[in-house]
N, C-alpha and C. Protein backbone atom coordinates (compact mmCIF):
# COMPACT_ATOMS: atom_id res chain seq x y z
N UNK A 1 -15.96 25.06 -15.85
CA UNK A 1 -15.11 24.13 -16.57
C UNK A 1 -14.26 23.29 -15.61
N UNK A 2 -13.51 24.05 -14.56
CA UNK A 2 -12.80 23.41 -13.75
C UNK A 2 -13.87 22.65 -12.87
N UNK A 3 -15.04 22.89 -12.18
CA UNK A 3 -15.78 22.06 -11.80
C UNK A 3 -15.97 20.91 -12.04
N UNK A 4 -16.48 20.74 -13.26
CA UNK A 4 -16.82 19.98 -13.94
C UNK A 4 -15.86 18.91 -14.49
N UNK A 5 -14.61 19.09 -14.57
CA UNK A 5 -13.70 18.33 -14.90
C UNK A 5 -12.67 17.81 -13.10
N UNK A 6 -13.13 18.53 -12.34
CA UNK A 6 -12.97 17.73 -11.22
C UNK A 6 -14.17 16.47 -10.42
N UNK A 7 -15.37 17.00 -10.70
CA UNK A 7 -16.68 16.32 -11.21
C UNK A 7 -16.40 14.73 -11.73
N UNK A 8 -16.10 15.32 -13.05
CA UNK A 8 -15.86 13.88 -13.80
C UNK A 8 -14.50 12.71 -13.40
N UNK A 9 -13.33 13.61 -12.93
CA UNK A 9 -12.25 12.70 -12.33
C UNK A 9 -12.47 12.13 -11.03
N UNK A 10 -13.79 13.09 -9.86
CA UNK A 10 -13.98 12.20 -9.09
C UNK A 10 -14.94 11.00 -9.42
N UNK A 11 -15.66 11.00 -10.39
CA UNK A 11 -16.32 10.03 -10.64
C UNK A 11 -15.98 8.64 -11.53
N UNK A 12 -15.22 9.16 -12.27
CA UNK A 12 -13.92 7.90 -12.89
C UNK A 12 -13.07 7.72 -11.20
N UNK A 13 -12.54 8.00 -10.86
CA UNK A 13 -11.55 7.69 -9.89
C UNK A 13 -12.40 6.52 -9.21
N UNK A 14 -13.46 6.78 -8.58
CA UNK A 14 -14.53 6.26 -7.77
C UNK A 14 -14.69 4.75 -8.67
N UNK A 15 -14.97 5.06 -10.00
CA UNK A 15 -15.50 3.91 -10.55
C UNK A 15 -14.41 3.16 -10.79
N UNK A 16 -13.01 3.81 -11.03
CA UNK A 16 -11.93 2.90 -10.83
C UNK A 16 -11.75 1.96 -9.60
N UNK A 17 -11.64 2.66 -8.76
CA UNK A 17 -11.63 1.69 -6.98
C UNK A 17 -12.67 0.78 -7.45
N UNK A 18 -13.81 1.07 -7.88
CA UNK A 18 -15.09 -0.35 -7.73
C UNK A 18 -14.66 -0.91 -8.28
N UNK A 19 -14.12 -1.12 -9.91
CA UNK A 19 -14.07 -1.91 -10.25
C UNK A 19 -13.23 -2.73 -10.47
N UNK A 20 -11.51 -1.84 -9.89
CA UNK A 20 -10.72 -2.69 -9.33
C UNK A 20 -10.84 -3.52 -8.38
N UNK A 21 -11.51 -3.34 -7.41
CA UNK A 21 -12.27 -3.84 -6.12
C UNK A 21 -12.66 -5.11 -6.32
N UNK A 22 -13.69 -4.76 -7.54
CA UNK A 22 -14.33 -6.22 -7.89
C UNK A 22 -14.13 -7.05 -8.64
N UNK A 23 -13.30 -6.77 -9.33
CA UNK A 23 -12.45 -6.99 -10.49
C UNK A 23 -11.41 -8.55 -9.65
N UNK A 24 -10.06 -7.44 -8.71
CA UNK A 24 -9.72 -8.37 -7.52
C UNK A 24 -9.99 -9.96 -6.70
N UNK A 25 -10.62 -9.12 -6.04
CA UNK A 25 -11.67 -10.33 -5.40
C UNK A 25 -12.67 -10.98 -5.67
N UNK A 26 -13.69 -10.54 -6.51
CA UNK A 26 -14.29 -11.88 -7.10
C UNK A 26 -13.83 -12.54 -8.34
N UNK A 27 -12.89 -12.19 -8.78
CA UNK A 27 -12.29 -12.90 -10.06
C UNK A 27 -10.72 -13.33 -9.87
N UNK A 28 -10.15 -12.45 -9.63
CA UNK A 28 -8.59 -12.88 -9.57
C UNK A 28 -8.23 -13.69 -8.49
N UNK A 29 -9.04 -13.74 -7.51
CA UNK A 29 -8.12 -14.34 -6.65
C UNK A 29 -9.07 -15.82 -6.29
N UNK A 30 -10.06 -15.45 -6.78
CA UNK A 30 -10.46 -17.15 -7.04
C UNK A 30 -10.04 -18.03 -8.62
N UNK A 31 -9.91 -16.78 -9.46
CA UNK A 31 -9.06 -17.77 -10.87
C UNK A 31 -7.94 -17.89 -9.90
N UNK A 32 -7.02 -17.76 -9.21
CA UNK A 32 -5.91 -18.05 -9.34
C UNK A 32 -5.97 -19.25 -8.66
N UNK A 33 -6.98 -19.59 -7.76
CA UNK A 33 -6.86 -20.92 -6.92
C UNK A 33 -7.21 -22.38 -7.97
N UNK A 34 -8.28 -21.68 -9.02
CA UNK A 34 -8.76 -22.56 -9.88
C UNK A 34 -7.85 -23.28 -11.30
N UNK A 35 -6.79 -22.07 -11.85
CA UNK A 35 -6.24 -22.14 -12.35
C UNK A 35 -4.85 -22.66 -11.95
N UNK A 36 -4.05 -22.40 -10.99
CA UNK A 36 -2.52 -22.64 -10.12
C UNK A 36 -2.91 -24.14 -9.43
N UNK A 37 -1.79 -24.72 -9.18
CA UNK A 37 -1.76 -26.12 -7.83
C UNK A 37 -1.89 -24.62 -6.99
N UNK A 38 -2.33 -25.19 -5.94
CA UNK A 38 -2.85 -24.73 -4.17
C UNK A 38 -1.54 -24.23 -3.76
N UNK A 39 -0.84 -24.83 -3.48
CA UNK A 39 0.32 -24.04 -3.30
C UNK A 39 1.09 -22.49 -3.64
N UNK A 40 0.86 -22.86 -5.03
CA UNK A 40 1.55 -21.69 -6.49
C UNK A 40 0.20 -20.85 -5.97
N UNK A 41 -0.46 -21.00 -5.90
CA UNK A 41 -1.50 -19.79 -5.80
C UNK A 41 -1.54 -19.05 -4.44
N UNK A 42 -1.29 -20.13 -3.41
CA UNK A 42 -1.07 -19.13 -2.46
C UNK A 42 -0.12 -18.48 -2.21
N UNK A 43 1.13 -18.40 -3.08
CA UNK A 43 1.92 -17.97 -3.18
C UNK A 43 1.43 -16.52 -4.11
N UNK A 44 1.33 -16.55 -4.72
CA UNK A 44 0.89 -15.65 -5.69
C UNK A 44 0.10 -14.56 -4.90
N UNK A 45 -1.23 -15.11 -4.15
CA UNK A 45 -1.93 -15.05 -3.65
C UNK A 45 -1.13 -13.65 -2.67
N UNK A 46 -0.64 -13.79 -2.12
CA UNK A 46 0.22 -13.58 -0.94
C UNK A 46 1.22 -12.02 -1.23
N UNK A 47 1.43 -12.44 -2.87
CA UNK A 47 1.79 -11.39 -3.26
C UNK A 47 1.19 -10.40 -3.80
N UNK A 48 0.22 -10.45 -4.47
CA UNK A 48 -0.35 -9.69 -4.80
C UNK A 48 -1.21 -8.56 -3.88
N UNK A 49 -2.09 -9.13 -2.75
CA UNK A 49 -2.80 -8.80 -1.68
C UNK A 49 -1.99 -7.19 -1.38
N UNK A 50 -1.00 -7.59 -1.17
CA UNK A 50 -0.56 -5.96 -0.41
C UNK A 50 -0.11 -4.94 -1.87
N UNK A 51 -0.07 -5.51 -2.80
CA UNK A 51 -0.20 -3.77 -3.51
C UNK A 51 -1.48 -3.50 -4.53
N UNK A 52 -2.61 -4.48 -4.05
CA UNK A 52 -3.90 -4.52 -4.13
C UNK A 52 -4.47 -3.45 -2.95
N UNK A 53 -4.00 -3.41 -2.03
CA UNK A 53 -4.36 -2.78 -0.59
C UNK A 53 -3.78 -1.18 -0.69
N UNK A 54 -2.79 -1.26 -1.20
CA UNK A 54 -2.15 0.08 -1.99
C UNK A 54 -2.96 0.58 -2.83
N UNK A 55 -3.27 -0.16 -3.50
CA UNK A 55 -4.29 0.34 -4.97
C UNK A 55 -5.56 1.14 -4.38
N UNK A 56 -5.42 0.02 -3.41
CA UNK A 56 -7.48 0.43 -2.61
C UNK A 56 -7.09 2.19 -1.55
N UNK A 57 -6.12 1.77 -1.48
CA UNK A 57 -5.70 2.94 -0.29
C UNK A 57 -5.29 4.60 -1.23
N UNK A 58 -4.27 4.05 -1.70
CA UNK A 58 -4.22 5.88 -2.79
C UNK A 58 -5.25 5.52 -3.95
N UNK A 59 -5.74 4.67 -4.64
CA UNK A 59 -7.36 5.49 -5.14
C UNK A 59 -8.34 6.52 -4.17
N UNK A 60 -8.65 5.37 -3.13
CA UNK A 60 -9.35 5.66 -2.43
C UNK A 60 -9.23 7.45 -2.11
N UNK A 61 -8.09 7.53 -1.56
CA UNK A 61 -7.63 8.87 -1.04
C UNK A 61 -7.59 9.74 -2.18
N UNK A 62 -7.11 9.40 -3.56
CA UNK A 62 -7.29 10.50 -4.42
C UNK A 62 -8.84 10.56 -4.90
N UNK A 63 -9.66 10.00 -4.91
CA UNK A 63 -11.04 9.77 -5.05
C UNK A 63 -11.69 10.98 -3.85
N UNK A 64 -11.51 10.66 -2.96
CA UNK A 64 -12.11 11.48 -1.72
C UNK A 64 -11.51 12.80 -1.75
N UNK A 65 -10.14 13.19 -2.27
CA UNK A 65 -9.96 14.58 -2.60
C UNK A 65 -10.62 15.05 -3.60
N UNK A 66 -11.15 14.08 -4.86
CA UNK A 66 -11.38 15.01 -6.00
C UNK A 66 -13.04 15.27 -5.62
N UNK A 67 -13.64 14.40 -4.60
CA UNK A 67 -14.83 14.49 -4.23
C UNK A 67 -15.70 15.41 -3.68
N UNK A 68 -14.36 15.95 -2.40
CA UNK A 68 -14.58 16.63 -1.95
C UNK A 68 -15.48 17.91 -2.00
N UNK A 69 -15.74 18.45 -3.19
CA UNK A 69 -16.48 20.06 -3.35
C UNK A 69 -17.77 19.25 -4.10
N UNK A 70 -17.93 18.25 -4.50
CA UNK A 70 -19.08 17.57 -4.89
C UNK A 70 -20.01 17.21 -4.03
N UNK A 71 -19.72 16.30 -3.08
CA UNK A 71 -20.51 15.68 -2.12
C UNK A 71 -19.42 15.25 -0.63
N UNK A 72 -19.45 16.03 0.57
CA UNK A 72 -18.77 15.82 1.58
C UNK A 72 -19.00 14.24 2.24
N UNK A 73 -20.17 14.03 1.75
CA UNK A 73 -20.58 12.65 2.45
C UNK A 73 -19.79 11.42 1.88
N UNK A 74 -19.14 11.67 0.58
CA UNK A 74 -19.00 10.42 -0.58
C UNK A 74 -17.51 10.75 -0.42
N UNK A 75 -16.76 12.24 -0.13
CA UNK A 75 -15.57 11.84 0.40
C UNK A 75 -15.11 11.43 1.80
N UNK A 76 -16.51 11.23 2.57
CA UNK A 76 -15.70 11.23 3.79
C UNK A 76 -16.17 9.33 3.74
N UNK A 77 -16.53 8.99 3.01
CA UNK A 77 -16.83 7.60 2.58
C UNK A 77 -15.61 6.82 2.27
N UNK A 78 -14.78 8.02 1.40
CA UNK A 78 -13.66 7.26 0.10
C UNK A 78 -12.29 7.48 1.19
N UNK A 79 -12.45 8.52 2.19
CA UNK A 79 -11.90 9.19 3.60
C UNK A 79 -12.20 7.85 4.16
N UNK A 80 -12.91 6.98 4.89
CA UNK A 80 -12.83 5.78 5.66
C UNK A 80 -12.24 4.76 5.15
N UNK A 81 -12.53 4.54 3.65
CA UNK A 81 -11.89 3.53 2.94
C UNK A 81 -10.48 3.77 2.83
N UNK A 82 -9.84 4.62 2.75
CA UNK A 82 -8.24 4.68 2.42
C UNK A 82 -7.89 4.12 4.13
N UNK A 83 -8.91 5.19 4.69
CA UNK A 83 -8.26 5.04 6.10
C UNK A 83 -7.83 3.37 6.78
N UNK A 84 -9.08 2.72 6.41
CA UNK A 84 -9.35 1.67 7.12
C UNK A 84 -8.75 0.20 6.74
N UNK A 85 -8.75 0.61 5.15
CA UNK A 85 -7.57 -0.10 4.81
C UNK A 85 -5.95 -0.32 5.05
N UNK A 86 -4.83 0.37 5.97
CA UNK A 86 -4.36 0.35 6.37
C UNK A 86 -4.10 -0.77 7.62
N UNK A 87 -5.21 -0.91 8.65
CA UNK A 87 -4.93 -2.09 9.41
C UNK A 87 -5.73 -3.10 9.38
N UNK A 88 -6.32 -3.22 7.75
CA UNK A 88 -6.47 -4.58 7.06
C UNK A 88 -5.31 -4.85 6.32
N UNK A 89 -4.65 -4.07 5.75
CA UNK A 89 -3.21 -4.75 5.31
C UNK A 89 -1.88 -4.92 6.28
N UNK A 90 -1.79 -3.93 6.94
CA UNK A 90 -0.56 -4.09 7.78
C UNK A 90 -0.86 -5.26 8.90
N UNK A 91 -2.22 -5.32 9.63
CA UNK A 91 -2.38 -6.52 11.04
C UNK A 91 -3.07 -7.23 10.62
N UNK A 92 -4.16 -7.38 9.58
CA UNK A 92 -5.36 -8.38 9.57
C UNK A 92 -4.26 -9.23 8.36
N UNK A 93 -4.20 -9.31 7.63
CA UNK A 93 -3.50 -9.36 6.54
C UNK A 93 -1.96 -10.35 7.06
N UNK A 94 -1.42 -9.91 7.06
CA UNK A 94 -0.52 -10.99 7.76
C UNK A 94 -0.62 -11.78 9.40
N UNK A 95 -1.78 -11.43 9.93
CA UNK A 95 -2.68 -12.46 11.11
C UNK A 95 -2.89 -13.84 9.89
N UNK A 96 -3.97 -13.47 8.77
CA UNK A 96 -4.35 -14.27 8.42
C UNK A 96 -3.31 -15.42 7.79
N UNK A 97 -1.93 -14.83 7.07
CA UNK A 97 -0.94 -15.43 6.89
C UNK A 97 -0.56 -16.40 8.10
N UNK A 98 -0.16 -15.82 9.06
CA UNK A 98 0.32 -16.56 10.22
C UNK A 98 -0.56 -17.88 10.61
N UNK A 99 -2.15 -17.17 10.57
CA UNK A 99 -2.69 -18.64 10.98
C UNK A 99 -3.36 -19.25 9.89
N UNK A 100 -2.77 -18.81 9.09
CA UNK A 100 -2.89 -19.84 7.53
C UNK A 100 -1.34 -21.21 7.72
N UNK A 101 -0.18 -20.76 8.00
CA UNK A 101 1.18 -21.01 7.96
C UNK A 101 0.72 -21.90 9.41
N UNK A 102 0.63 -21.87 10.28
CA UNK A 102 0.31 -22.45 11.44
C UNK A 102 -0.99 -23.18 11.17
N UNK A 103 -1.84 -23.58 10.43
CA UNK A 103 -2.44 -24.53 10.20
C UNK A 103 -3.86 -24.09 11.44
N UNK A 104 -3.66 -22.71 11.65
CA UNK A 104 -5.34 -22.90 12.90
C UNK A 104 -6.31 -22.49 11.87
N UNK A 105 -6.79 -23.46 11.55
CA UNK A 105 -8.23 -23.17 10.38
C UNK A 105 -9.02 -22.93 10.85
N UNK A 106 -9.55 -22.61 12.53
CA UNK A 106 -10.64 -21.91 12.90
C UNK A 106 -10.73 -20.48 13.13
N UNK A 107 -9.09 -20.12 12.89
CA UNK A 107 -8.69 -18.61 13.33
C UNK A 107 -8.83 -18.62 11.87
N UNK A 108 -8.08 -19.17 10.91
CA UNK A 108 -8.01 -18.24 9.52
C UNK A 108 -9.31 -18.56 9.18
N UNK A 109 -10.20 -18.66 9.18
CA UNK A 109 -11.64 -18.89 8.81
C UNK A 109 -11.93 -17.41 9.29
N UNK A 110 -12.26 -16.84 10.61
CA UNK A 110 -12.56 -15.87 10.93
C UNK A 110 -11.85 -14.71 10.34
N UNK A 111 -10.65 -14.49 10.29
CA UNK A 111 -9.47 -13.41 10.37
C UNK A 111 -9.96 -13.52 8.19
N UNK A 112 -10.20 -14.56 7.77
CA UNK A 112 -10.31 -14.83 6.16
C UNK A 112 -11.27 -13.60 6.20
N UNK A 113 -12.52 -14.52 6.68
CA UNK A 113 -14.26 -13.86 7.08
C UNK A 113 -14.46 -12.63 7.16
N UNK A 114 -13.42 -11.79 7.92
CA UNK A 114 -13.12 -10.85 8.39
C UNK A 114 -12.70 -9.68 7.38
N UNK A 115 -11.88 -10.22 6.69
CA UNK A 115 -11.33 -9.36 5.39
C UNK A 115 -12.31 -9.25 3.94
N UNK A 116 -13.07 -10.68 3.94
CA UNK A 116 -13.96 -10.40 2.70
C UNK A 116 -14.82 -9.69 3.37
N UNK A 117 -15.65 -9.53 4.41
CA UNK A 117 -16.33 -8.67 5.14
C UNK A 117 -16.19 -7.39 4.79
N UNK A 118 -15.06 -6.95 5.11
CA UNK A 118 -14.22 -4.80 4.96
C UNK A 118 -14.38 -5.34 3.14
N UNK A 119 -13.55 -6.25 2.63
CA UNK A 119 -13.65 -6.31 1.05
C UNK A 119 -15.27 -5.87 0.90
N UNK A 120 -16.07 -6.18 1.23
CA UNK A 120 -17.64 -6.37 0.83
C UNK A 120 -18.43 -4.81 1.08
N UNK A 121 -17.76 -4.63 2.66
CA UNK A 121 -18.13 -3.04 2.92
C UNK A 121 -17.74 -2.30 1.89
N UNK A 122 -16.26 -2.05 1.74
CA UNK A 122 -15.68 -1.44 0.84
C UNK A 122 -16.37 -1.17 -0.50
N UNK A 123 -16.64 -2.52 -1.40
CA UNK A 123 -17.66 -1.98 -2.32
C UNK A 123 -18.27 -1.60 -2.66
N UNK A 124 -19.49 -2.13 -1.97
CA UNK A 124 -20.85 -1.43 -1.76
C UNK A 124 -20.68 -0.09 -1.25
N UNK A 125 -19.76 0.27 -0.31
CA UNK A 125 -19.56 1.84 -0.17
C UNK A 125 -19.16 2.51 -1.00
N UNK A 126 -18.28 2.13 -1.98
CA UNK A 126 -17.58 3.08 -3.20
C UNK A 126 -19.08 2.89 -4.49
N UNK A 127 -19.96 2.01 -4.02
CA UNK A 127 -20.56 1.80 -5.39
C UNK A 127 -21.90 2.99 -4.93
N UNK A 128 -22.48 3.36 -3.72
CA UNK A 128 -23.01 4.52 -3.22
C UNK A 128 -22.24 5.47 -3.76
N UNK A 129 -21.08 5.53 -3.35
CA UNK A 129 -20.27 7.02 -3.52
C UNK A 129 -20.80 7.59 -5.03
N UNK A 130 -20.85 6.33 -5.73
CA UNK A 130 -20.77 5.98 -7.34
C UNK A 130 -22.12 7.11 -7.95
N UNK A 131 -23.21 6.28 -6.80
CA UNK A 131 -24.37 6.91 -6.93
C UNK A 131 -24.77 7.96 -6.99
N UNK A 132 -24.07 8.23 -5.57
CA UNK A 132 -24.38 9.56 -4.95
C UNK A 132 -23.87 10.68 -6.24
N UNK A 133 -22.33 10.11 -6.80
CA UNK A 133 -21.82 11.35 -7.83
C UNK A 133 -22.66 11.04 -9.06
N UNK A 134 -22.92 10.48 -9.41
CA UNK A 134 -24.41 10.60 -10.48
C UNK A 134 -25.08 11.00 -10.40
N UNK A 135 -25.92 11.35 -8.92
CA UNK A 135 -27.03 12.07 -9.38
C UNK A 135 -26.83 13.28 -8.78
N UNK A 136 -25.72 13.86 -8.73
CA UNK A 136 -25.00 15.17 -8.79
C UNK A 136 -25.71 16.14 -9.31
C-alpha cells in the first residue's frame, strides 16, 4: 500500500515538473511577449523566471525523493535537474539580464540559447523519467 502510493506521488510529481515545464516556456512566456508592449513583458518576464526556477528546483527534488525506491536512474535524473538548475538561475539567468540591459545581442543570443537549451534538456529528461515510471 505504502509502495504504491509513493509509486503514484512519484509519478504525479514527475508529471507535474513536465508539465509545468512546458506549460512555462512554450506558452507563457511567449503569450506574454505577444500579448504585453515589449517592454511590460520583459518586465514581467523577469519576474516570473526565478520562482519558475524554484518551481523546477523543489519539484524536481521532491520528485527524485519519491522516486527513489522505484527507479534509481529516474531519481538520479530528477537529482541533476534540481541540481543544475541552480546555476541557471542564480549566474546564467541574470548574465542574460545584464546583456539584455547592455544591449550585447550577440551575448544574449547565446546566454538566451543557452537556457532554452537546459529548458529543452530538462524536459525531455523529466518526460523519460515519466516513462521510465510507467512502465514500472
Amino acid at each position: 500500500m505504502f509502495e504504491t502510493l509513493l509509486y503514484i506521488s512519484a509519478l504525479l510529481s514527475a508529471s507535474l515538473l513536465f508539465g509545468g515545464m512546458l506549460l512555462f516556456s512554450a506558452s507563457f512566456a511567449s503569450f506574454m511577449f505577444k500579448a504585453l508592449p515589449q517592454m511590460e513583458a520583459r518586465v514581467l518576464i523577469r519576474k516570473a523566471f526565478p520562482p519558475f526556477y524554484i518551481f523546477v528546483a523543489i519539484t524536481s527534488l521532491i520528485a527524485a525523493l519519491l522516486t527513489l525506491m522505484t527507479s534509481l536512474l529516474s531519481a538520479s535524473i530528477l537529482a541533476l535537474i534540481a541540481l543544475s538548475i541552480i546555476p541557471t538561475r542564480q549566474i546564467l539567468m541574470p548574465a542574460i539580464n545584464i546583456a539584455s540591459d547592455k544591449k550585447q545581442k550577440q551575448r544574449f543570443l547565446v546566454l538566451h540559447g543557452l537556457s532554452v537549451v537546459i529548458t529543452l534538456v530538462h524536459i525531455f529528461a523529466v518526460g523519460f523519467v515519466i516513462i521510465d515510471l510507467a512502465a514500472y
